[in-house]
Protein backbone atom coordinates (compact mmCIF):
# COMPACT_ATOMS: atom_id res chain seq x y z
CA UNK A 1 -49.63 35.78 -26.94
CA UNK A 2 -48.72 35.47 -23.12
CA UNK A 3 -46.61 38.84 -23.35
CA UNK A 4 -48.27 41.71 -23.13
CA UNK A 5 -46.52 45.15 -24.56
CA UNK A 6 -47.12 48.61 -23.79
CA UNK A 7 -47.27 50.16 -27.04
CA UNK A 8 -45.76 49.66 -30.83
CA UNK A 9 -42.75 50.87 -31.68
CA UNK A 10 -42.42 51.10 -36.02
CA UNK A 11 -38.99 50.92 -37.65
CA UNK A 12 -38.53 51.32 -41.35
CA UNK A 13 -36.08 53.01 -43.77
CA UNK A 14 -37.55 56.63 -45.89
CA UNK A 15 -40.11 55.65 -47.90
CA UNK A 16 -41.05 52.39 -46.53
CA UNK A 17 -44.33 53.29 -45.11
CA UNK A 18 -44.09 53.85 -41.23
CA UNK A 19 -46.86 56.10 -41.10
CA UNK A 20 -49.88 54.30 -43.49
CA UNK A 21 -49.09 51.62 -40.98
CA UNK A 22 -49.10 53.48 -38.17
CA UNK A 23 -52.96 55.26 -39.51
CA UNK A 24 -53.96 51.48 -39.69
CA UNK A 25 -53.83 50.82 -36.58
CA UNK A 26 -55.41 53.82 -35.26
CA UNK A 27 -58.30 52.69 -37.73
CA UNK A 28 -58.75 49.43 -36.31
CA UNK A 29 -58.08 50.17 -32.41
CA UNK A 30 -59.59 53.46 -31.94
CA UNK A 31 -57.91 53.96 -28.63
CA UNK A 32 -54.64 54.47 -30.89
CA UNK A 33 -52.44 57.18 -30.72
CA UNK A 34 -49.30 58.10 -32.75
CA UNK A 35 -46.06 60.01 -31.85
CA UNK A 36 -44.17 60.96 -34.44
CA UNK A 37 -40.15 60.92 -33.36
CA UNK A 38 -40.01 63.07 -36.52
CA UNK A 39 -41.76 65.90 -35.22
CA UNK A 40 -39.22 67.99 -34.15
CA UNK A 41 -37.09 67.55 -36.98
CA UNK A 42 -39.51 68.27 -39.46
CA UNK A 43 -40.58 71.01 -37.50
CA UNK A 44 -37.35 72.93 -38.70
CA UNK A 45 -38.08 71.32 -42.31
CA UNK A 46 -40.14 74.03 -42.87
CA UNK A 47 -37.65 76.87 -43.38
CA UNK A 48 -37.57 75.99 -47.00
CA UNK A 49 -40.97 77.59 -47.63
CA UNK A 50 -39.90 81.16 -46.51
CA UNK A 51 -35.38 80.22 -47.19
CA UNK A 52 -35.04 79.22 -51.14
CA UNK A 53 -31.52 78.02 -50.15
CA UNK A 54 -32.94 75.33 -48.44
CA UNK A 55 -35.69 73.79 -51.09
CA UNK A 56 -35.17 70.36 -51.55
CA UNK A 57 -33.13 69.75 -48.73
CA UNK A 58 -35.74 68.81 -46.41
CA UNK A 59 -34.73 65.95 -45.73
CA UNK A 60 -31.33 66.97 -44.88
CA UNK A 61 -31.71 69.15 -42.87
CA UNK A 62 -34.00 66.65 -41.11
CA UNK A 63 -31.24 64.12 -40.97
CA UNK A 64 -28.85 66.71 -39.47
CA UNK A 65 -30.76 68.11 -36.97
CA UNK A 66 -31.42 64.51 -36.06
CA UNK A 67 -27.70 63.95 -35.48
CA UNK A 68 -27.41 67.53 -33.32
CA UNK A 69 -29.79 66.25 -30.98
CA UNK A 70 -28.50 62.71 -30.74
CA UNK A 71 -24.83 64.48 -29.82
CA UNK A 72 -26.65 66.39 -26.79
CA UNK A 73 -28.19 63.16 -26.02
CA UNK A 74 -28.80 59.96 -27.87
CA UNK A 75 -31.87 59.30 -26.44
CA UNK A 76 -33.24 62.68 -26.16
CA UNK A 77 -36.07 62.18 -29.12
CA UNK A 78 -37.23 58.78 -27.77
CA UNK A 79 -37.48 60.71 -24.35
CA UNK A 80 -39.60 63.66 -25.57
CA UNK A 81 -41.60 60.90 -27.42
CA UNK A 82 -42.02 59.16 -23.92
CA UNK A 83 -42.49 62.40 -21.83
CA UNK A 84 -46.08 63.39 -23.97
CA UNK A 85 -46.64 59.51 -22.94
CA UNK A 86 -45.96 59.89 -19.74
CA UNK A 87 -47.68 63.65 -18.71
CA UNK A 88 -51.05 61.95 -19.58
CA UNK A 89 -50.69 59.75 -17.05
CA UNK A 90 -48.99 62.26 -14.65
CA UNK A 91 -52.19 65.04 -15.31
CA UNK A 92 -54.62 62.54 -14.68
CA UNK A 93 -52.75 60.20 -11.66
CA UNK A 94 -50.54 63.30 -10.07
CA UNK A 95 -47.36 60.65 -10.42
CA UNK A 96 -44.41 62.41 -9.34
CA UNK A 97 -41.05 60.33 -10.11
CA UNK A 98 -38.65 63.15 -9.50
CA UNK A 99 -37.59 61.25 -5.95
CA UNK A 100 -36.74 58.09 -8.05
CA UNK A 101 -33.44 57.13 -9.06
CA UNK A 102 -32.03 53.99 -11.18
CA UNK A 103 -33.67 50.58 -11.11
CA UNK A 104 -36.40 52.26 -8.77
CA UNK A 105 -37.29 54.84 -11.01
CA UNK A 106 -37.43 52.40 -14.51
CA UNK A 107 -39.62 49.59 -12.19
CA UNK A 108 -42.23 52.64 -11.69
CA UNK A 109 -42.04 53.63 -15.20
CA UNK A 110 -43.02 50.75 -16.21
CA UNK A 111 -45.49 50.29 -14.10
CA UNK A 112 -47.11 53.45 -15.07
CA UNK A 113 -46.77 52.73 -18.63
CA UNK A 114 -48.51 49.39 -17.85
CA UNK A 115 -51.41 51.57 -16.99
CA UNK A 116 -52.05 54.15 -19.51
CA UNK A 117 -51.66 51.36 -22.20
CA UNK A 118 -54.74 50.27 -20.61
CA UNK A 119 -56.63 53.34 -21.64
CA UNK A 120 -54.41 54.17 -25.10
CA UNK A 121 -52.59 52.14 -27.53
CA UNK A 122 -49.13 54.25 -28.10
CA UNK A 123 -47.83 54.26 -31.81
CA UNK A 124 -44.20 55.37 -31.97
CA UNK A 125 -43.86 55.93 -35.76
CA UNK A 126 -39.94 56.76 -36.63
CA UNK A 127 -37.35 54.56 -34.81
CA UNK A 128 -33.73 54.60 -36.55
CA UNK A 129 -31.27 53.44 -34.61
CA UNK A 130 -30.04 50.77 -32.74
CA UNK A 131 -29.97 53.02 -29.36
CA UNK A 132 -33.81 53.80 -30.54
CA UNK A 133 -34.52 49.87 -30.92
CA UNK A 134 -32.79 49.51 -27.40
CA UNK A 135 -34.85 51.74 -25.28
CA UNK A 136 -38.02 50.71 -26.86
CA UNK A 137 -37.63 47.37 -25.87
CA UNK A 138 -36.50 48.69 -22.91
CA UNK A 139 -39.95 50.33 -21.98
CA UNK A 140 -41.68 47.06 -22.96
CA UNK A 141 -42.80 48.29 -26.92
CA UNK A 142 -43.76 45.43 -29.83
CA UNK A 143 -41.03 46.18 -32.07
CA UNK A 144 -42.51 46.05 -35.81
CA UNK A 145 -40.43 46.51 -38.97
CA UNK A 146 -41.53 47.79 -42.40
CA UNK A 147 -39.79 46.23 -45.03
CA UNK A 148 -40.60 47.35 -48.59
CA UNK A 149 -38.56 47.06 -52.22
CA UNK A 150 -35.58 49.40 -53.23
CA UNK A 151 -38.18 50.83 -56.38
CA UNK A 152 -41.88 51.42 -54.50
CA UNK A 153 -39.99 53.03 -51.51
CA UNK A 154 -38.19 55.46 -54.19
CA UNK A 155 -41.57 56.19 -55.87
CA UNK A 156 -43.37 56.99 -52.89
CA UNK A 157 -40.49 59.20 -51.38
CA UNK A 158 -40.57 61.17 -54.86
CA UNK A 159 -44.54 61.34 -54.86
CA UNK A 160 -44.78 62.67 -51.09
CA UNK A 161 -41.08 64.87 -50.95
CA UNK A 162 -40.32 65.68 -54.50
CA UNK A 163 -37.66 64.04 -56.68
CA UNK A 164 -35.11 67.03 -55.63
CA UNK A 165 -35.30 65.98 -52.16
CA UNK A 166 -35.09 62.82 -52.57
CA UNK A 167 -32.04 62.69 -54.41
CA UNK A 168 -30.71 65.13 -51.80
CA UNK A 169 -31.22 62.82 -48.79
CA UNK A 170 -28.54 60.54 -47.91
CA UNK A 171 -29.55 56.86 -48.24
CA UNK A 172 -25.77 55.94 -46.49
CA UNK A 173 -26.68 57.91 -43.68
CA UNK A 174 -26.32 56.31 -40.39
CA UNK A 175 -29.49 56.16 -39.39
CA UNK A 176 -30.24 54.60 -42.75
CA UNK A 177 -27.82 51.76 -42.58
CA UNK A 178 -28.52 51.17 -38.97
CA UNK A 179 -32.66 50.50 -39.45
CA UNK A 180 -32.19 48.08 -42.23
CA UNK A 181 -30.22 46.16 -40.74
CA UNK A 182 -32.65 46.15 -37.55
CA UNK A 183 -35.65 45.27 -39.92
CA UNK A 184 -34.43 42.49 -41.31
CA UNK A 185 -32.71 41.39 -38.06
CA UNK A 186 -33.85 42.41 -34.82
CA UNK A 187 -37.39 43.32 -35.11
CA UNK A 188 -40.43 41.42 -33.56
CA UNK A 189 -42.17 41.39 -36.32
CA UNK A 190 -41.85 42.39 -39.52
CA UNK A 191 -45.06 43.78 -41.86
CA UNK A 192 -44.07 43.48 -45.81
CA UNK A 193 -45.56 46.80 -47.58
CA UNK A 194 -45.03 46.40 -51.21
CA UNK A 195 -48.58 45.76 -51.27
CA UNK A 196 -51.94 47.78 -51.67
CA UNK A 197 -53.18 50.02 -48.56
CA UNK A 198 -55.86 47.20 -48.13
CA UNK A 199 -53.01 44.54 -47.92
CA UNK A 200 -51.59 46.60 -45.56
CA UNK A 201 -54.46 46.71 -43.58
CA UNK A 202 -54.62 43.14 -43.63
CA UNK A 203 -51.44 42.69 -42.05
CA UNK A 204 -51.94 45.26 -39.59
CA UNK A 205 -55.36 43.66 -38.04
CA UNK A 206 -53.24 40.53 -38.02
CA UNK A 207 -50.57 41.47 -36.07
CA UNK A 208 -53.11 43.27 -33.23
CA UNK A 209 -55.20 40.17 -32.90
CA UNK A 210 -51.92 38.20 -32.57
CA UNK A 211 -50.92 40.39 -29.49
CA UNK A 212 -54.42 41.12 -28.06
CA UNK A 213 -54.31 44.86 -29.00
């Protein structure tokens, strides 16, 4: 491929396994790295160990939290994603972009983006929406979908989270409806995972040969 990208950017539904793909990579390209967009969400997850009112709402409370942040800013988890990106780069080049404004200021992104992918592969795990899809694309990512059947997502939701809180998370959420339909539509590429973790892995040293990763 003539394009190079700056990183992958995975999109999948609950269940459809965004992060074993993600760990392949890393085990093939050792220079891999993954951000979770999760993280700060299921950060807060973790009040049902010590709040019984919560168990088995995990997940929505995850889903919520997700929406609280996306009101303050729709971007604002893709830019905390980018920001532990970009303060490698910053700690080890002293770039200061605080004087840069519009077009300037995206041009020099990307340009410094351009060079820490040259040192490690960035693995955004966790992209829902179509704003998420947007500014991934925007800062030059591969855009890779997960697509996996209705029943082995379900099973492996209930084997990692729990039947109660799977049933309690809201498939016709938003976020839900909006990353199928950029799966099966809008993605790059898109990796099929009904398979076994070594099909997977198959697919996944595929796809990095195909774009010199």
């Amino acid at each position: 491929m003539d394009k190079t990208y700056n990183g992958i950017a995975i999109f999948g539904e609950m269940g459809s396994g965004k992060d074993a793909l993600a760990e392949q990579f890393c085990a093939l390209r050792e220079n891999s790295v993954i951000y979770k967009m999760s993280v700060l969400c299921r950060e807060m997850m973790k009040v049902s160990k010590v709040n019984p009112a919560w168990r088995g709402l995990e997940r929505y409370i995850g889903q919520v939290i997700a929406d609280k942040f996306r009101d303050l800013d729709i971007n604002i988890m893709c830019d905390y994603v980018l920001a532990l990106i970009y303060e490698k780069g910053q700690q080890k080049y002293g770039w200061d972009n605080s004087g840069l404004e519009g077009e300037a200021y995206n041009e020099e992104l990307l340009k410094q983006l351009s060079i820490i992918s040259n040192e490690e592969q960035s693995i955004i795990v966790g992209g829902r929406t179509l704003t998420d899809l947007d500014y991934w694309k925007s800062k030059n990512y591969l855009i890779v979908g997960v697509k996996v059947s209705d029943e082995a997502r379900r099973n492996r939701l209930i084997s990692r989270d729990g039947e109660a809180t799977v049933n309690n998370s809201s498939s016709e959420h938003n976020t839900e409806i909006d990353v199928a339909h950029i799966v099966n539509e809008l993605c790059h590429e898109v990796i099929i995972n009904d398979g076994t973790i070594d099909d997977l892995k198959m697919a996944a040293e595929s796809l990095l040969n195909k774009y010199s990763f």
